[in-house]
PDB file of N, CA and C in Angstrom:
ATOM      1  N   UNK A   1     182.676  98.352 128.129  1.00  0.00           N
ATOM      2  CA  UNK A   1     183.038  97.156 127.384  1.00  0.00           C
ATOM      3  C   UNK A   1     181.875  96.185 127.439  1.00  0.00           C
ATOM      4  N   UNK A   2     181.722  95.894 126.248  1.00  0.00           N
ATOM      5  CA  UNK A   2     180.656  94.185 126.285  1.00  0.00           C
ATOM      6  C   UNK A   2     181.018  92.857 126.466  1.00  0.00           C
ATOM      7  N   UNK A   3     180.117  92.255 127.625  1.00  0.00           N
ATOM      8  CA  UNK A   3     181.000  91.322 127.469  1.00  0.00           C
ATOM      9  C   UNK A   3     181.264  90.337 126.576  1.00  0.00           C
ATOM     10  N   UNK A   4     182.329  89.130 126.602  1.00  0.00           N
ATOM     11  CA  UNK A   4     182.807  88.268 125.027  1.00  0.00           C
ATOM     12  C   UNK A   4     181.377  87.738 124.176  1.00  0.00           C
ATOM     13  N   UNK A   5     181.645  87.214 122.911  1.00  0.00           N
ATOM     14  CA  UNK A   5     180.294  87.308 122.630  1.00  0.00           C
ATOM     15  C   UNK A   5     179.149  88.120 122.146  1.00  0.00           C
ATOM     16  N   UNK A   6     179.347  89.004 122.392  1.00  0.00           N
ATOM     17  CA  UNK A   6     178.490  90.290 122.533  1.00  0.00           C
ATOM     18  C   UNK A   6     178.589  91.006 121.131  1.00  0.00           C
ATOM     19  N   UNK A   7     177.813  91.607 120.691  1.00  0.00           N
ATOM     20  CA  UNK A   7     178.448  92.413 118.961  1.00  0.00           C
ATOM     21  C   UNK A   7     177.493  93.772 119.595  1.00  0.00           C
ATOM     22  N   UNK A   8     178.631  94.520 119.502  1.00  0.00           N
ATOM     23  CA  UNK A   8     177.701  95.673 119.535  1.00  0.00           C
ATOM     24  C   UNK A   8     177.488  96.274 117.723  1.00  0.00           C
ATOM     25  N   UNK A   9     176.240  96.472 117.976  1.00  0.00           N
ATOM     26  CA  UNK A   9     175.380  96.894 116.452  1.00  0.00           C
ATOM     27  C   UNK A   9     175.652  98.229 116.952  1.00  0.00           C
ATOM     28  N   UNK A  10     176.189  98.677 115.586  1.00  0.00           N
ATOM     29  CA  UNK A  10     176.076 100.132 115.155  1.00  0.00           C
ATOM     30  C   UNK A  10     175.030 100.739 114.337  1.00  0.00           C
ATOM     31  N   UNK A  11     174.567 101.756 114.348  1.00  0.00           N
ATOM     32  CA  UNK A  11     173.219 102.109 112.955  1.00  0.00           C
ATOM     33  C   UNK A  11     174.285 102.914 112.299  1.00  0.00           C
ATOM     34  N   UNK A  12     173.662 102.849 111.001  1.00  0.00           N
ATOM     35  CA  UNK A  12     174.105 104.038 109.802  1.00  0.00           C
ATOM     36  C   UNK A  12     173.096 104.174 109.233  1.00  0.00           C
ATOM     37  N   UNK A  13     173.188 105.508 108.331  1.00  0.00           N
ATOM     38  CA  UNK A  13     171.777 106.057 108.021  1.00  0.00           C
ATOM     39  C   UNK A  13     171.111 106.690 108.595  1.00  0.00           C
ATOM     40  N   UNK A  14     169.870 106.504 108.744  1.00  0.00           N
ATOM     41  CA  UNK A  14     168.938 107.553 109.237  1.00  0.00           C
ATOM     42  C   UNK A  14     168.892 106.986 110.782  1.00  0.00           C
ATOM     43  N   UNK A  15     169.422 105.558 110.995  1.00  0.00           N
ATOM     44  CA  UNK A  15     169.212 105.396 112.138  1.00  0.00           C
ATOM     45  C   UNK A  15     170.508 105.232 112.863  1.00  0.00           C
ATOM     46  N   UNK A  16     171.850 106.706 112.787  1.00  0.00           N
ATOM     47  CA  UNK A  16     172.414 106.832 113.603  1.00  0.00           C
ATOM     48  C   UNK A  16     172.513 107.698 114.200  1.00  0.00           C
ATOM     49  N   UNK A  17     173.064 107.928 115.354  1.00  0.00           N
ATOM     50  CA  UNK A  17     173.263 108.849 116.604  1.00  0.00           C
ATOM     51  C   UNK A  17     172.918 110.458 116.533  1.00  0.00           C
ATOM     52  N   UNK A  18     173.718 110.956 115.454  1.00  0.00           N
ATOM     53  CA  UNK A  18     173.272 111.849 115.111  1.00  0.00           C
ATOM     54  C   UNK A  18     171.887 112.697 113.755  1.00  0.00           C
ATOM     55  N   UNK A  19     171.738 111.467 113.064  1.00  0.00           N
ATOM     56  CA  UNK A  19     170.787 111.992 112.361  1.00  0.00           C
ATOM     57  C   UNK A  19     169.486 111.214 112.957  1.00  0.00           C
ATOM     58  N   UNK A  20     169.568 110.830 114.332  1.00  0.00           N
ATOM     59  CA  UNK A  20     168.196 110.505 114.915  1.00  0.00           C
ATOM     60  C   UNK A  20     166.962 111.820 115.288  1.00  0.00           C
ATOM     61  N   UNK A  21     167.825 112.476 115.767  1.00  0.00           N
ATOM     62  CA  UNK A  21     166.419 113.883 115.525  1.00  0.00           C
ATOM     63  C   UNK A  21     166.452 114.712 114.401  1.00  0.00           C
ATOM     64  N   UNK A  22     167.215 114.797 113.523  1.00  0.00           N
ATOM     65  CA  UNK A  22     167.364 115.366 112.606  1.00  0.00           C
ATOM     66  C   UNK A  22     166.389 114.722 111.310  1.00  0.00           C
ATOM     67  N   UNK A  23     167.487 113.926 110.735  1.00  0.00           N
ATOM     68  CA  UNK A  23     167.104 113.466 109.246  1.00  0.00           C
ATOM     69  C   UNK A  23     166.136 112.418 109.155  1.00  0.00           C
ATOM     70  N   UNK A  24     165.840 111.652 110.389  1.00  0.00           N
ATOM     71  CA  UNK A  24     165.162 110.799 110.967  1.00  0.00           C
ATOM     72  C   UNK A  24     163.552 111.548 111.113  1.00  0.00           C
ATOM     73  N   UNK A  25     163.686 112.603 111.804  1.00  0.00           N
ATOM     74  CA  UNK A  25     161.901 113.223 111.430  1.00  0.00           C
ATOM     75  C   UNK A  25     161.962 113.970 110.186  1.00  0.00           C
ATOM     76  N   UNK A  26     162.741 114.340 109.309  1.00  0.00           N
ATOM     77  CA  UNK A  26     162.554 114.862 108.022  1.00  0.00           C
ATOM     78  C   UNK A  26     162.301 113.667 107.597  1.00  0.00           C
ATOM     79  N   UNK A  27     162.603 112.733 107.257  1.00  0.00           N
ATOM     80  CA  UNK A  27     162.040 111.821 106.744  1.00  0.00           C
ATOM     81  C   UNK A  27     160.546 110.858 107.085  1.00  0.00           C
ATOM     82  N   UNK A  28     160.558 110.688 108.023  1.00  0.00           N
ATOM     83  CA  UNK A  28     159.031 110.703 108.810  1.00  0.00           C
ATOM     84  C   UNK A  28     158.098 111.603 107.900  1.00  0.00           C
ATOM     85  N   UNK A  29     158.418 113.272 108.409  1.00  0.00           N
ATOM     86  CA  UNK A  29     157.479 113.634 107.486  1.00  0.00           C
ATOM     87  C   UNK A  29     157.323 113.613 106.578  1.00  0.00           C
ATOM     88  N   UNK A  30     158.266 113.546 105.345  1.00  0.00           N
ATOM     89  CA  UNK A  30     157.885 113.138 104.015  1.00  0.00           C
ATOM     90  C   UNK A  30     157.253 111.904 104.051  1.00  0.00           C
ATOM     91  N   UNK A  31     157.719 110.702 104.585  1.00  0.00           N
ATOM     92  CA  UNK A  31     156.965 109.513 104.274  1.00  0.00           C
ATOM     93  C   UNK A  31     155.172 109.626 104.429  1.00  0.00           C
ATOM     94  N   UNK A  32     154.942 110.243 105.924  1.00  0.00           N
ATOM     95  CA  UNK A  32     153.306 110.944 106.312  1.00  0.00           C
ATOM     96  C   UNK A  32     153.070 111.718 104.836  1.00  0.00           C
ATOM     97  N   UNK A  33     153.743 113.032 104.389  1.00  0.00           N
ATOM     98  CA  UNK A  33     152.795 113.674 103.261  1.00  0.00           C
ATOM     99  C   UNK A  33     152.959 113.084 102.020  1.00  0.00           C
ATOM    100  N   UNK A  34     153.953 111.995 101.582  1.00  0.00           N
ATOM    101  CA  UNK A  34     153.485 110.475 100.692  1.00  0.00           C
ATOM    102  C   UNK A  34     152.735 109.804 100.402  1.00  0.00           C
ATOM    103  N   UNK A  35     151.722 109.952 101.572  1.00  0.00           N
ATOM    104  CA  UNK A  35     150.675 108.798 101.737  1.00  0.00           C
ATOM    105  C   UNK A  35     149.426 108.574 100.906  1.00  0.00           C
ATOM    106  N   UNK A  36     149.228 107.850  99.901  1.00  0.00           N
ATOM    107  CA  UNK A  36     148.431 108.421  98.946  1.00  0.00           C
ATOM    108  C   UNK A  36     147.250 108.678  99.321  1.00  0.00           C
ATOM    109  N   UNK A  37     146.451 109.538  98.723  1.00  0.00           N
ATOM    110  CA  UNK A  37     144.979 109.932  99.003  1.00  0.00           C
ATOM    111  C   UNK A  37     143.897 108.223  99.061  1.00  0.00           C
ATOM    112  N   UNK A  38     142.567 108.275  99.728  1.00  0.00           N
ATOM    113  CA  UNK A  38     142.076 107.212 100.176  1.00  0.00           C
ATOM    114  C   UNK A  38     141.917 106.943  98.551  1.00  0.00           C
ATOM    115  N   UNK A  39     141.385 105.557  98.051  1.00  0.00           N
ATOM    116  CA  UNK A  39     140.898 105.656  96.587  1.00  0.00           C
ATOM    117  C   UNK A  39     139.984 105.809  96.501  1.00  0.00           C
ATOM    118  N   UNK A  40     139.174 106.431  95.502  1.00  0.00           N
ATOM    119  CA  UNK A  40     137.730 106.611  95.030  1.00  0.00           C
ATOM    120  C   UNK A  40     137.000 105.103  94.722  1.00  0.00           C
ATOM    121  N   UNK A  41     135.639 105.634  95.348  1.00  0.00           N
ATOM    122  CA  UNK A  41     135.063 104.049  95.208  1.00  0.00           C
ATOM    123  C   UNK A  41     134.734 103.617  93.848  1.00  0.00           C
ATOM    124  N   UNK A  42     134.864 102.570  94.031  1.00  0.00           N
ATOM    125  CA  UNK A  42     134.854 102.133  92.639  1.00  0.00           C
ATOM    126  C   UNK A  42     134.012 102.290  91.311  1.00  0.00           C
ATOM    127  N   UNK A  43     133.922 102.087  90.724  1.00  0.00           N
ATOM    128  CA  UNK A  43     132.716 102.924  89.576  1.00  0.00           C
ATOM    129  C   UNK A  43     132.101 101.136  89.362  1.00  0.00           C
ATOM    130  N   UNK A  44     130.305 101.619  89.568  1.00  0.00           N
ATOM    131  CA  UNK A  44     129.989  99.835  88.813  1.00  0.00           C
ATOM    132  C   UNK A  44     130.000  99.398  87.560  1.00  0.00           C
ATOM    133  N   UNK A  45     129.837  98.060  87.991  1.00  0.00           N
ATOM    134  CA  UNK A  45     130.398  97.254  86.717  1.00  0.00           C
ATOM    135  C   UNK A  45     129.586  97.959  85.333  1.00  0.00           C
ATOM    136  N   UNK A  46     129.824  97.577  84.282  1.00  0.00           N
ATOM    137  CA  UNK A  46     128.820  98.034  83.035  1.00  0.00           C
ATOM    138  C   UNK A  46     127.864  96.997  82.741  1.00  0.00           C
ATOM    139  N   UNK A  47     126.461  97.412  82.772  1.00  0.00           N
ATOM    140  CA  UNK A  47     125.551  96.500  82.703  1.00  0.00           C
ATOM    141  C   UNK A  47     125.988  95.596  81.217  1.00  0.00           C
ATOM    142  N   UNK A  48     125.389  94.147  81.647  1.00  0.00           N
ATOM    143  CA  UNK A  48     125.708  93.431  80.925  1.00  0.00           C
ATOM    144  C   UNK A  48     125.606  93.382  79.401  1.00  0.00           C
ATOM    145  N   UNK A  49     126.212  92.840  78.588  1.00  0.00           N
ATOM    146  CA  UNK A  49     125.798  93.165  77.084  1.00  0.00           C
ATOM    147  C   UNK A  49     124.604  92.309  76.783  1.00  0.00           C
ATOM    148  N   UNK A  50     123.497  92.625  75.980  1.00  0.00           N
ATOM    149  CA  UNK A  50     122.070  91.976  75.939  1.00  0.00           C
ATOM    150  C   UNK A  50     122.651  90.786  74.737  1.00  0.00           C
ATOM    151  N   UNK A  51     121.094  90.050  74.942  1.00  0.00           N
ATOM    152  CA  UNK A  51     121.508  88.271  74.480  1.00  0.00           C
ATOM    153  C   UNK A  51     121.241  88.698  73.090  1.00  0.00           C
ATOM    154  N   UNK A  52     122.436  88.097  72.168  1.00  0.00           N
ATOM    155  CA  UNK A  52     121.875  87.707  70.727  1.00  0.00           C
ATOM    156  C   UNK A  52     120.616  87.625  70.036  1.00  0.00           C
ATOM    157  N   UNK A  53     119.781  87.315  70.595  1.00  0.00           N
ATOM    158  CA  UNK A  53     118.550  87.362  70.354  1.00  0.00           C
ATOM    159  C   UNK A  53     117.229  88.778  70.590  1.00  0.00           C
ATOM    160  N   UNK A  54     117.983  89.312  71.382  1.00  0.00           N
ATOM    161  CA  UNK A  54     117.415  90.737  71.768  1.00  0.00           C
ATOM    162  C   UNK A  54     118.051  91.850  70.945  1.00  0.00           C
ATOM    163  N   UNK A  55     119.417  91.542  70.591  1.00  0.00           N
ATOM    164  CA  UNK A  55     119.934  92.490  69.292  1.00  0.00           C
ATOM    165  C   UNK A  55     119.199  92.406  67.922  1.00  0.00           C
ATOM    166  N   UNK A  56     119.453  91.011  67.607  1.00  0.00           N
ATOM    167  CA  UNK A  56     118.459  90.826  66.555  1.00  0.00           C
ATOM    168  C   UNK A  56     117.262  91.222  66.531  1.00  0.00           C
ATOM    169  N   UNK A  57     116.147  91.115  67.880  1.00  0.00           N
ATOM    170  CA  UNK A  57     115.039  91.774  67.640  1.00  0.00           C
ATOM    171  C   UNK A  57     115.024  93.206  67.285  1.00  0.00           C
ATOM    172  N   UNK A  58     116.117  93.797  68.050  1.00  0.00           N
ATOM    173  CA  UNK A  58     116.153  95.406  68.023  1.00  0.00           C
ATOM    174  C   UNK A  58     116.208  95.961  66.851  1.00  0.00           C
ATOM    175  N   UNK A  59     117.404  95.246  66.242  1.00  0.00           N
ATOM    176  CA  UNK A  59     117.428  95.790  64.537  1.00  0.00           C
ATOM    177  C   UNK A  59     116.499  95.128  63.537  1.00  0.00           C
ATOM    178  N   UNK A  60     116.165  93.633  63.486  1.00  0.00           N
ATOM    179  CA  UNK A  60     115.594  93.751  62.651  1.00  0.00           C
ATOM    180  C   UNK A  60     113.891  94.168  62.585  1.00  0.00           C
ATOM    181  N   UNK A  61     113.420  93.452  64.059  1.00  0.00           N
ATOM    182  CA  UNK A  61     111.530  93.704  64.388  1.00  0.00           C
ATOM    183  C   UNK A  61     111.914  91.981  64.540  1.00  0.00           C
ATOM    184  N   UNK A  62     112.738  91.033  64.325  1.00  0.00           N
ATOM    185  CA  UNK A  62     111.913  89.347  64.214  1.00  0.00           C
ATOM    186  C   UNK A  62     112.404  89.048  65.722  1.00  0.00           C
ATOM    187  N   UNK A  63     111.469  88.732  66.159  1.00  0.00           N
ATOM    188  CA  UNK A  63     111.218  88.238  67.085  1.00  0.00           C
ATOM    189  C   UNK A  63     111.381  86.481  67.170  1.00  0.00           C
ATOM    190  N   UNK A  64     112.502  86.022  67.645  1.00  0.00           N
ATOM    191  CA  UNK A  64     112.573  84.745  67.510  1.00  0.00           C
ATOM    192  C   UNK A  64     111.889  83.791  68.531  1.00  0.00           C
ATOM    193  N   UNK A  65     111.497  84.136  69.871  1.00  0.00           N
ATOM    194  CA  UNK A  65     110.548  83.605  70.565  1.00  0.00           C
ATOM    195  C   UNK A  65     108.908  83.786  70.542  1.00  0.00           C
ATOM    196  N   UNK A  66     108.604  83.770  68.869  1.00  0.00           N
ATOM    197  CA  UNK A  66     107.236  84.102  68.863  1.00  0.00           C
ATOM    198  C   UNK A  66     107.399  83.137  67.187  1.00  0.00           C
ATOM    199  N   UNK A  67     105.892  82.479  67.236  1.00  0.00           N
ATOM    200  CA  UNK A  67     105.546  81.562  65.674  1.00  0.00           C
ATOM    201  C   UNK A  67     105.133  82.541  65.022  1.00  0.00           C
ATOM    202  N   UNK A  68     106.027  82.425  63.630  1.00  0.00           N
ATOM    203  CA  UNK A  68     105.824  83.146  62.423  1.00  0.00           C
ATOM    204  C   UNK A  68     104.365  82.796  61.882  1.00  0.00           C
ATOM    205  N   UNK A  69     103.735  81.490  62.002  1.00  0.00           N
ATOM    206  CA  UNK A  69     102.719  80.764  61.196  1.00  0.00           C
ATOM    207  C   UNK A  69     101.375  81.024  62.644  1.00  0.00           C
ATOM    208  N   UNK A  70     101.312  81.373  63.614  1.00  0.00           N
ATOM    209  CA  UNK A  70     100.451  81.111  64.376  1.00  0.00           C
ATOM    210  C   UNK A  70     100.480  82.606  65.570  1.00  0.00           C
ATOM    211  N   UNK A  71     101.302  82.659  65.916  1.00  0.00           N
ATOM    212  CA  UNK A  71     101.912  84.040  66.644  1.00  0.00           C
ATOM    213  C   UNK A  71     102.090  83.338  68.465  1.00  0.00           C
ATOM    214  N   UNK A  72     102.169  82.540  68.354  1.00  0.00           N
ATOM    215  CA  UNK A  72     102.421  81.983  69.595  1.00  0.00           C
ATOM    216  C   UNK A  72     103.861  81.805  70.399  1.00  0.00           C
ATOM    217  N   UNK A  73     103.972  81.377  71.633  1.00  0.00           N
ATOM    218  CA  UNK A  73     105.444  81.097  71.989  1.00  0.00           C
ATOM    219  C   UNK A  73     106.272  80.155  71.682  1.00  0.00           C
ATOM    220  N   UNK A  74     107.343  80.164  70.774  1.00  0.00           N
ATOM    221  CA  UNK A  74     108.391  79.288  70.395  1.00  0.00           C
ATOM    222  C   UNK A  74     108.220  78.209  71.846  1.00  0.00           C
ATOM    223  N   UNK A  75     108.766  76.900  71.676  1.00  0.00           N
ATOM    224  CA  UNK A  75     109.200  75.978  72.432  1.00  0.00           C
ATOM    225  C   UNK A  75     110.379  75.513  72.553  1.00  0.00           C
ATOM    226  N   UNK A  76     111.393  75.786  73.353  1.00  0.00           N
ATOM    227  CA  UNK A  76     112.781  75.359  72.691  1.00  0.00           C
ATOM    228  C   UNK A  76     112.806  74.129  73.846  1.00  0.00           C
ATOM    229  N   UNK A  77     112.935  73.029  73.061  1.00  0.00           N
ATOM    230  CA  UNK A  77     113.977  71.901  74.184  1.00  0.00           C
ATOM    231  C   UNK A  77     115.238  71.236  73.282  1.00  0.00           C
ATOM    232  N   UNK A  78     115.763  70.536  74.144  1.00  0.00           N
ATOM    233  CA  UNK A  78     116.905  69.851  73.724  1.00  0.00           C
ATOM    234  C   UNK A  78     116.450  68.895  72.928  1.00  0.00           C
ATOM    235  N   UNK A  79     117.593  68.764  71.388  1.00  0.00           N
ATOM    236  CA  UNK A  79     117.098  67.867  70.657  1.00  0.00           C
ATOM    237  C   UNK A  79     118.007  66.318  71.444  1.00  0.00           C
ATOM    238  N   UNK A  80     118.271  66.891  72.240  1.00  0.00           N
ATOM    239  CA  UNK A  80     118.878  64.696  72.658  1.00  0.00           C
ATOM    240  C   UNK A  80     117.413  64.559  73.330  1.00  0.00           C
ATOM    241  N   UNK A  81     116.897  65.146  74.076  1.00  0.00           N
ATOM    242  CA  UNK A  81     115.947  64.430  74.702  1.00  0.00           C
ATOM    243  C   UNK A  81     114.393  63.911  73.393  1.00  0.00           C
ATOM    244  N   UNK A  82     114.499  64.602  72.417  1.00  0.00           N
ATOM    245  CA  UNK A  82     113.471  64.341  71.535  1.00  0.00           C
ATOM    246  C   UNK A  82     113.643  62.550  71.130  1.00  0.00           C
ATOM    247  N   UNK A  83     112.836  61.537  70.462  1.00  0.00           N
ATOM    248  CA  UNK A  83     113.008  60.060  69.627  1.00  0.00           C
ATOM    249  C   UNK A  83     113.822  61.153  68.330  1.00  0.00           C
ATOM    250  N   UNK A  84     114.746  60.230  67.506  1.00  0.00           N
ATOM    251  CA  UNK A  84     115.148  60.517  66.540  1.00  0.00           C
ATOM    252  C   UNK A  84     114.178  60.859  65.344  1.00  0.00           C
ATOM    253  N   UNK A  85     112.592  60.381  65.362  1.00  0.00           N
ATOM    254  CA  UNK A  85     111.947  60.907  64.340  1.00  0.00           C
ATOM    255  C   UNK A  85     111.202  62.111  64.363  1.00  0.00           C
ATOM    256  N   UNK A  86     111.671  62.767  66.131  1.00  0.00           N
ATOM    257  CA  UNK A  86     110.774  64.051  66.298  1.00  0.00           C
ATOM    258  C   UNK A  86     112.004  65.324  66.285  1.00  0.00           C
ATOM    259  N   UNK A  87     113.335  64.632  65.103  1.00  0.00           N
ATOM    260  CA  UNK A  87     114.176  65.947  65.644  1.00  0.00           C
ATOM    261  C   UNK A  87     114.342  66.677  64.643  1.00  0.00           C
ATOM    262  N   UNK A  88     113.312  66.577  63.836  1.00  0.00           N
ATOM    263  CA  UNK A  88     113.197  67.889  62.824  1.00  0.00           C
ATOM    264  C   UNK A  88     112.294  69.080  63.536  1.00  0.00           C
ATOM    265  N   UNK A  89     113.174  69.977  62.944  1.00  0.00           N
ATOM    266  CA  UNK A  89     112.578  71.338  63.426  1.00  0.00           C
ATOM    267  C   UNK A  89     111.572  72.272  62.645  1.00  0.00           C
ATOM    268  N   UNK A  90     110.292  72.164  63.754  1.00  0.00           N
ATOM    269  CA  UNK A  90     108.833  72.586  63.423  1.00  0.00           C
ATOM    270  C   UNK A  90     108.876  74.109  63.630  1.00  0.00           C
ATOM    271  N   UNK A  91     107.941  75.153  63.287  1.00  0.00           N
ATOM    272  CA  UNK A  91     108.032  76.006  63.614  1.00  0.00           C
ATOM    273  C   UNK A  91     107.428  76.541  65.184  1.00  0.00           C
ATOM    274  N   UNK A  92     106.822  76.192  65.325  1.00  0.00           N
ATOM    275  CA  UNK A  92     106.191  75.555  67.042  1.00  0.00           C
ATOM    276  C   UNK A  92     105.710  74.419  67.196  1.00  0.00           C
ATOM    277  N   UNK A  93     105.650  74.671  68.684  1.00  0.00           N
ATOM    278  CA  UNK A  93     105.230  73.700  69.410  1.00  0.00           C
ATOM    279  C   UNK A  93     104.375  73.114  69.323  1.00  0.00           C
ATOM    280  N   UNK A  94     103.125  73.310  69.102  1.00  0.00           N
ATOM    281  CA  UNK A  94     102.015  72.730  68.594  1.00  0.00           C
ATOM    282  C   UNK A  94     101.736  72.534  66.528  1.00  0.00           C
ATOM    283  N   UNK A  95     102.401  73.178  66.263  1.00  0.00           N
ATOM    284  CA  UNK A  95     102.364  72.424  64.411  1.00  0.00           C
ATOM    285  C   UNK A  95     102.834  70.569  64.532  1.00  0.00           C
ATOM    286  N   UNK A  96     102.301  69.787  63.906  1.00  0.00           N
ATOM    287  CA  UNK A  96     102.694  68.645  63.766  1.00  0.00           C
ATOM    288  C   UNK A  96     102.648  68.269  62.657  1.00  0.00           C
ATOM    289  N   UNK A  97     102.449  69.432  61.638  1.00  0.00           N
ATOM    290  CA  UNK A  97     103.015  68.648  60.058  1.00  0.00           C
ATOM    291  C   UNK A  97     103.802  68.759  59.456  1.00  0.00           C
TER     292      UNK A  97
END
């Protein structure tokens, strides 16, 4: 007897009296040969897609970081930082007419 107070817990299922050596390691082992295989490492990322400007060169030949009129290197800056009378767009950097 327990004393007052006391609840004695019963199991059902796999975790009672009699299906403790029984159905209790059949199930064990299935859960062990369940176990999924480790995962394969991961595959890397896909190199990045190339800039707008490198597609365009590819297909057409124009080269947008090079002067059509001189063959030199484009200059790109921001037109806020230009005075408002220098924000027309030259073909380079050095043309000033």
């Amino acid at each position: 007897m327990l004393p007052r107070r006391f609840v004695k817990i019963r199991h059902y299922g796999l975790l009672a009296g009699r299906n403790v050596t029984t159905r209790l390691e059949l199930a064990r082992a299935q859960l062990l040969a369940a176990t999924p295989a480790p995962a394969a490492p991961a595959a890397p990322p896909p190199p990045a897609a190339p800039d707008w400007r490198t597609v365009l060169a590819q297909l057409t030949g124009l080269d947008l970081s090079v002067c059509p009129r001189c063959g030199g290197p484009r200059v790109r800056r921001p037109l806020a930082t230009l005075p408002q009378e220098a924000r027309t767009i030259t073909p380079c950097a050095h043309d000033t007419s």
